[in-house]
Protein backbone atom coordinates (compact mmCIF):
# COMPACT_ATOMS: atom_id res chain seq x y z
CA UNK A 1 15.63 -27.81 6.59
CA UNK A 2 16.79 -25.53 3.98
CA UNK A 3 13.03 -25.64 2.57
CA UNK A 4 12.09 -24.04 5.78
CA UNK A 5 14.56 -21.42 6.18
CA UNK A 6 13.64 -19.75 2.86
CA UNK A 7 9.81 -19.99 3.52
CA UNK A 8 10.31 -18.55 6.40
CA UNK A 9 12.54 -15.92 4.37
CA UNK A 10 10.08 -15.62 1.51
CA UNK A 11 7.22 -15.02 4.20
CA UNK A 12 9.62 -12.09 6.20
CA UNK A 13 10.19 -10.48 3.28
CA UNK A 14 6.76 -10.38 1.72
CA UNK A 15 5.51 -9.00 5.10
CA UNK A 16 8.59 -6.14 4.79
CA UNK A 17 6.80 -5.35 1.56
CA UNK A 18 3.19 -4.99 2.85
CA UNK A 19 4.24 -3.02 5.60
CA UNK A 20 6.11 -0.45 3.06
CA UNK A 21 2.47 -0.26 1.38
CA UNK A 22 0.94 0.71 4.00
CA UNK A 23 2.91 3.47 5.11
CA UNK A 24 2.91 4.32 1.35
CA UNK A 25 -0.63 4.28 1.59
CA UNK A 26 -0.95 6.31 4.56
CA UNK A 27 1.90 8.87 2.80
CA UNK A 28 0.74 9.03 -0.49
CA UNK A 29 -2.40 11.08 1.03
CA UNK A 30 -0.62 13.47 3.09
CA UNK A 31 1.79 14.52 -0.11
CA UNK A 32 1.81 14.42 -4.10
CA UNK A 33 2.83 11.01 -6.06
CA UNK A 34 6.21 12.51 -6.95
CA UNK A 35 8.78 9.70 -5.25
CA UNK A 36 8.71 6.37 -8.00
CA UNK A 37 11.99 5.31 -6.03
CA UNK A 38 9.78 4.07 -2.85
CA UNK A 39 7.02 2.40 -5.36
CA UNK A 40 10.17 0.70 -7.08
CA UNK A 41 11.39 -0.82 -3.99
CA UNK A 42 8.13 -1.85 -2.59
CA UNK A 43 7.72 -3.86 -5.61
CA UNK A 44 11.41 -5.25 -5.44
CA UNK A 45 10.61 -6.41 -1.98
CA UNK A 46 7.32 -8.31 -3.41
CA UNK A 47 8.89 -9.88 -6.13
CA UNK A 48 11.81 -11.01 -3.47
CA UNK A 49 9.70 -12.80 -1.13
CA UNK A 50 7.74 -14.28 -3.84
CA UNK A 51 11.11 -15.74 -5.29
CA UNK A 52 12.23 -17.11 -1.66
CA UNK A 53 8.94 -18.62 -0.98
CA UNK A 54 9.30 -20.62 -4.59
CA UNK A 55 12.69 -21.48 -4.04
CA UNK A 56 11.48 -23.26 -0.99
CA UNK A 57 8.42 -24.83 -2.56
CA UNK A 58 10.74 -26.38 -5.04
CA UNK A 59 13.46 -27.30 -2.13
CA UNK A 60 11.07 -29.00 -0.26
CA UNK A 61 9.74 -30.64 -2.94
CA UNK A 62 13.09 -32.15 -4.28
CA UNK A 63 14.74 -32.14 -0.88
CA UNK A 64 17.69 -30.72 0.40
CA UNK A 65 20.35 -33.19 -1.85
CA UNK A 66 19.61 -30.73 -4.97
C-alpha cells in the first residue's frame, strides 16, 4: 500500500511541476528572464516527484516489510 501512496505522490508532484512550466512559459513572454528563484523551484519540484515515483517503484518491488 505504501508503494501506492508515493506513486500517487511522485505523480502529484510531477504534475505541480508541469503546471509551474507552463505558467512560466506563458510569463517568461510577457516579462524579461530576470527571476532564477521560480526556474530553481520548478526544477526542485521535478526532481521531487521523480524521487517519490522511484521510491515507490522500489517499494513495490520489495514490498512493504523493507
Amino acid at each position: 500500500m505504501g508503494e501506492l501512496i508515493d506513486r500517487i505522490k511522485g505523480d502529484v508532484n510531477e504534475a505541480v511541476g508541469k503546471a509551474k512550466r507552463a505558467m512560466a512559459e506563458k510569463d517568461s513572454a510577457a516579462r524579461a528572464d530576470k527571476d532564477a528563484k521560480p526556474a530553481v523551484e520548478r526544477a526542485a519540484q521535478e526532481v521531487k516527484s521523480k524521487s517519490r515515483q522511484f521510491i515507490g517503484r522500489v517499494k513495490a518491488a520489495l514490498g512493504d516489510d523493507f
